[in-house]
N, C-alpha and C. Protein backbone atom coordinates (compact mmCIF):
# COMPACT_ATOMS: atom_id res chain seq x y z
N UNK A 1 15.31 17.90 44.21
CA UNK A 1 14.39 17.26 43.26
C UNK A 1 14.58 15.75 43.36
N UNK A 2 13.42 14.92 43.42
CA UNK A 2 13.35 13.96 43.27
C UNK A 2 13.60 13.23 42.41
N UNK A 3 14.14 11.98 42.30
CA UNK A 3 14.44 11.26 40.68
C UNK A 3 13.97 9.89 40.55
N UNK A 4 12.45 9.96 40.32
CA UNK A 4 11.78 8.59 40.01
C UNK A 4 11.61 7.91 38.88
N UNK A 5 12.12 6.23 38.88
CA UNK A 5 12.71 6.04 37.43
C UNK A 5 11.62 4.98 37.62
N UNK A 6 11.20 4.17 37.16
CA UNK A 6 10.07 3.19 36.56
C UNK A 6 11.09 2.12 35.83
N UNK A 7 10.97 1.19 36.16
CA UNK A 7 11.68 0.05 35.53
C UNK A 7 11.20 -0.98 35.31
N UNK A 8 10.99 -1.14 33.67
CA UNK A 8 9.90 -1.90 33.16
C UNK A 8 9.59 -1.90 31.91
N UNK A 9 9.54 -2.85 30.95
CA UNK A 9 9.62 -2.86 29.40
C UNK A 9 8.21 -2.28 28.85
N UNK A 10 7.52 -1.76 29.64
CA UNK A 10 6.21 -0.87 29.28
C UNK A 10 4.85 -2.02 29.03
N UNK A 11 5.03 -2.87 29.95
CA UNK A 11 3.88 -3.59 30.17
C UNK A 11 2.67 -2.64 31.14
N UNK A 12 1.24 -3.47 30.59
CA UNK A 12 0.22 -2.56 31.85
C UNK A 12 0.77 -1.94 32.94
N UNK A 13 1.28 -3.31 33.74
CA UNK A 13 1.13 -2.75 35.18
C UNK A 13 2.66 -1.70 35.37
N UNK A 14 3.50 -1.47 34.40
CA UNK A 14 4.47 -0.43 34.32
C UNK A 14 3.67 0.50 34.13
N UNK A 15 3.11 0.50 32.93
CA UNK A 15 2.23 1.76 33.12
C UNK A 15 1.50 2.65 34.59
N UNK A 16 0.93 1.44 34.87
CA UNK A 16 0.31 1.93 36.04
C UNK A 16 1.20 2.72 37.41
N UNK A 17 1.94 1.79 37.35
CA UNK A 17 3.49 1.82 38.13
C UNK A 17 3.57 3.38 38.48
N UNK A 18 3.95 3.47 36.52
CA UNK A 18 4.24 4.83 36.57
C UNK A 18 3.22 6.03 36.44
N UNK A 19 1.93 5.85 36.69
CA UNK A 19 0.84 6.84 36.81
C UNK A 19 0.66 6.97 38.40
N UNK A 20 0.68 5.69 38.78
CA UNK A 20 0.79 6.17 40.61
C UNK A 20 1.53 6.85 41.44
N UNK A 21 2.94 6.65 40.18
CA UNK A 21 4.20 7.58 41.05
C UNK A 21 4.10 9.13 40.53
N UNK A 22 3.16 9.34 39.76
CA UNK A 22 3.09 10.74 38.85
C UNK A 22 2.27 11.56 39.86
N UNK A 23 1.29 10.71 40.19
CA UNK A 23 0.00 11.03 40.98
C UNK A 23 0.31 11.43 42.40
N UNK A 24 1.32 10.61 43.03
CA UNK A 24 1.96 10.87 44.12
C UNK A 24 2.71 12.00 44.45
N UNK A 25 3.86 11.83 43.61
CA UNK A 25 5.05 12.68 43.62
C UNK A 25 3.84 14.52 43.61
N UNK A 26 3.11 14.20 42.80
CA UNK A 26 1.91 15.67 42.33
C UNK A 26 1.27 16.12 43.85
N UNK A 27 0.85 14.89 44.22
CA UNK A 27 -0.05 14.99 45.64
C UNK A 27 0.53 15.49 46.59
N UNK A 28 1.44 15.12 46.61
CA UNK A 28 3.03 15.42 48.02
C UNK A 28 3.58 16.91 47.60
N UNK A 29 3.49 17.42 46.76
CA UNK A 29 4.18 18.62 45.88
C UNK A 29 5.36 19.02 46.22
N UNK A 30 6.04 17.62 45.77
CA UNK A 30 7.37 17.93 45.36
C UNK A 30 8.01 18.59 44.08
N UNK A 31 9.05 18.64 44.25
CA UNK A 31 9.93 18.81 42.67
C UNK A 31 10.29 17.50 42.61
N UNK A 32 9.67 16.90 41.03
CA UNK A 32 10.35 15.96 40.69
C UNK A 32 10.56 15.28 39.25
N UNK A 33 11.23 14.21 38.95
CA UNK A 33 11.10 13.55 37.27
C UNK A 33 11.27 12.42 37.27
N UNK A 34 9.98 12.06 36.34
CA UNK A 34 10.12 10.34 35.88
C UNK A 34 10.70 10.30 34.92
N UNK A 35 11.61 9.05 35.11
CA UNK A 35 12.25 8.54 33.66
C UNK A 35 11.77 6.76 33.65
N UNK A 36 11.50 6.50 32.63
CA UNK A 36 11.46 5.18 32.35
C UNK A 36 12.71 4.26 31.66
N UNK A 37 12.81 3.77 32.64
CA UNK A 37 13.92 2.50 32.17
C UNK A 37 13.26 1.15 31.92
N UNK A 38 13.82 1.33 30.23
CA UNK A 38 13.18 0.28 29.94
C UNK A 38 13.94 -0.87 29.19
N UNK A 39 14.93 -0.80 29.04
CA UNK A 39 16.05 -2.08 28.67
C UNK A 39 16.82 -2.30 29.89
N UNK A 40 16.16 -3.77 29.05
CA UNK A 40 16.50 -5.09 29.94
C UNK A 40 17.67 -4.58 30.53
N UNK A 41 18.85 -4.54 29.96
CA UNK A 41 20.21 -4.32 30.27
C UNK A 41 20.03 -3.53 31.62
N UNK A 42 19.73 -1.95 31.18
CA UNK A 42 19.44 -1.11 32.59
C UNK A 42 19.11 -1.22 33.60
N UNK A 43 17.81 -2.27 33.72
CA UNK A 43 17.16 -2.62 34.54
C UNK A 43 17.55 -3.71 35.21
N UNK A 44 18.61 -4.74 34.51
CA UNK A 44 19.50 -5.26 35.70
C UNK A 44 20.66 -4.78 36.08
N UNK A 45 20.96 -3.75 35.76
CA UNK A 45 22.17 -2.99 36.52
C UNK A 45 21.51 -2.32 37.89
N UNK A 46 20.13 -2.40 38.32
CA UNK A 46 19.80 -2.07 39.61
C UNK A 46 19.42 -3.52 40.48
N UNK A 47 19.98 -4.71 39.88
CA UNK A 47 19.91 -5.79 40.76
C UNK A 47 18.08 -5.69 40.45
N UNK A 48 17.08 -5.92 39.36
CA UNK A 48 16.05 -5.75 39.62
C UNK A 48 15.75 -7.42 38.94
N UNK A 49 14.90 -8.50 39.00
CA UNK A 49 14.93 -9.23 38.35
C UNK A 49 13.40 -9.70 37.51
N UNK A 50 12.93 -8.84 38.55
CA UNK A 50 11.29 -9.05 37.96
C UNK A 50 10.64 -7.33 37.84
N UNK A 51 9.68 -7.25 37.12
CA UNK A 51 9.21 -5.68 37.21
C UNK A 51 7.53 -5.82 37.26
N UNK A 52 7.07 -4.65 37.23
CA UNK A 52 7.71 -3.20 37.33
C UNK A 52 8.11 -3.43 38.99
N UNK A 53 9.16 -2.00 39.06
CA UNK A 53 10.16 -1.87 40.35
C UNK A 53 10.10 -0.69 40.16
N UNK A 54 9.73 0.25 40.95
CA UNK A 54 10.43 1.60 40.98
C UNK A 54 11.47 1.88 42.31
N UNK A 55 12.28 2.75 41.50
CA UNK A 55 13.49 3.38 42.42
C UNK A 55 13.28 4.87 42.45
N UNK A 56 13.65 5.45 43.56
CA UNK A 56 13.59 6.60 44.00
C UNK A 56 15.08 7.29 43.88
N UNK A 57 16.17 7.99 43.23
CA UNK A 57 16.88 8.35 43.74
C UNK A 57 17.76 7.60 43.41
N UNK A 58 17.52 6.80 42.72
CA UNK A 58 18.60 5.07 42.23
C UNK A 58 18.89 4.13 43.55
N UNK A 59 17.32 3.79 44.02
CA UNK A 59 17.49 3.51 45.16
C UNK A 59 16.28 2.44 45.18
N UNK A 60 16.23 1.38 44.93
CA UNK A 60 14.98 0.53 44.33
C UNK A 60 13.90 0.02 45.64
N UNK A 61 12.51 0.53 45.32
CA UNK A 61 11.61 0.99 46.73
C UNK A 61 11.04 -1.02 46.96
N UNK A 62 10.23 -0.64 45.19
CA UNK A 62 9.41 -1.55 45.42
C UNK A 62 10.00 -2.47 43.91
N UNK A 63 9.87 -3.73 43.93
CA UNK A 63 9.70 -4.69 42.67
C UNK A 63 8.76 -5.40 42.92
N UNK A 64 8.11 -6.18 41.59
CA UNK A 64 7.46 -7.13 40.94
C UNK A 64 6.21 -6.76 41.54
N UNK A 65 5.53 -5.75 41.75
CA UNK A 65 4.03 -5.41 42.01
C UNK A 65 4.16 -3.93 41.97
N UNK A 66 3.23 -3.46 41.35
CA UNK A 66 2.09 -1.90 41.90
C UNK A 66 2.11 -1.37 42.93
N UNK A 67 3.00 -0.84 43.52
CA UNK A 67 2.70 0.21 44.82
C UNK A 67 2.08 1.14 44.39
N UNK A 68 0.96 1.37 45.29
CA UNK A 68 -0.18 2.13 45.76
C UNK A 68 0.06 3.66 45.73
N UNK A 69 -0.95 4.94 45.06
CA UNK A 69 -0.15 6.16 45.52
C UNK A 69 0.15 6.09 46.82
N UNK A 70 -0.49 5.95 48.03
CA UNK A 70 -0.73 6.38 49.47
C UNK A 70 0.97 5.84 49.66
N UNK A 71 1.47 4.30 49.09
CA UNK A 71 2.84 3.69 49.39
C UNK A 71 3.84 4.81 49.10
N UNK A 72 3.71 4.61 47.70
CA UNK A 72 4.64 5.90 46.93
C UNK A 72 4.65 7.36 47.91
N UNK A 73 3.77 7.61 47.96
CA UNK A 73 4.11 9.06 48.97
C UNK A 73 4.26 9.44 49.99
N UNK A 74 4.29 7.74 50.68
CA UNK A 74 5.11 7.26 51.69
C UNK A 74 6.76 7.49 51.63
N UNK A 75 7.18 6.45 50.82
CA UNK A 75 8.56 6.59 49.89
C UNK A 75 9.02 7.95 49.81
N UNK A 76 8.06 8.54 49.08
CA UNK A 76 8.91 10.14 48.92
C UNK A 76 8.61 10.76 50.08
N UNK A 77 8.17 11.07 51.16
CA UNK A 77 8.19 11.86 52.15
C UNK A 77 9.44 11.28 52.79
């Protein structure tokens, strides 16, 4: 199972962030779970300094922009 976390104080483009990685992870049909990290604190314990950033796995793909589903299910394959 996959472990996609969203890191981001729940601004728009977090949101979005995290609907593309929902959409993806769905498309690819994996097993998987979003969690949102959303204090500050957390979110610099992955070295992140700007958001949204998602990490795969605790493994940080993309920061400070929107990756694309087609990116994201890149990432997870």
């Amino acid at each position: 199972m996959k472990k996609i976390q969203i890191l981001g104080t729940g601004c728009p483009k977090c949101t979005k962030l995290a609907a593309n990685a929902e959409a993806a992870a769905k498309e690819t049909q994996i097993e998987y779970e979003i969690e949102k990290v959303t204090q500050i604190n957390d979110i610099m314990k992955f070295g992140v300094m700007v958001t949204p950033a998602l990490a795969i796995d605790g493994e940080v793909k993309v920061a400070g922009k929107v990756a694309s589903v087609s990116e994201i299910k890149q990432m997870l394959s």
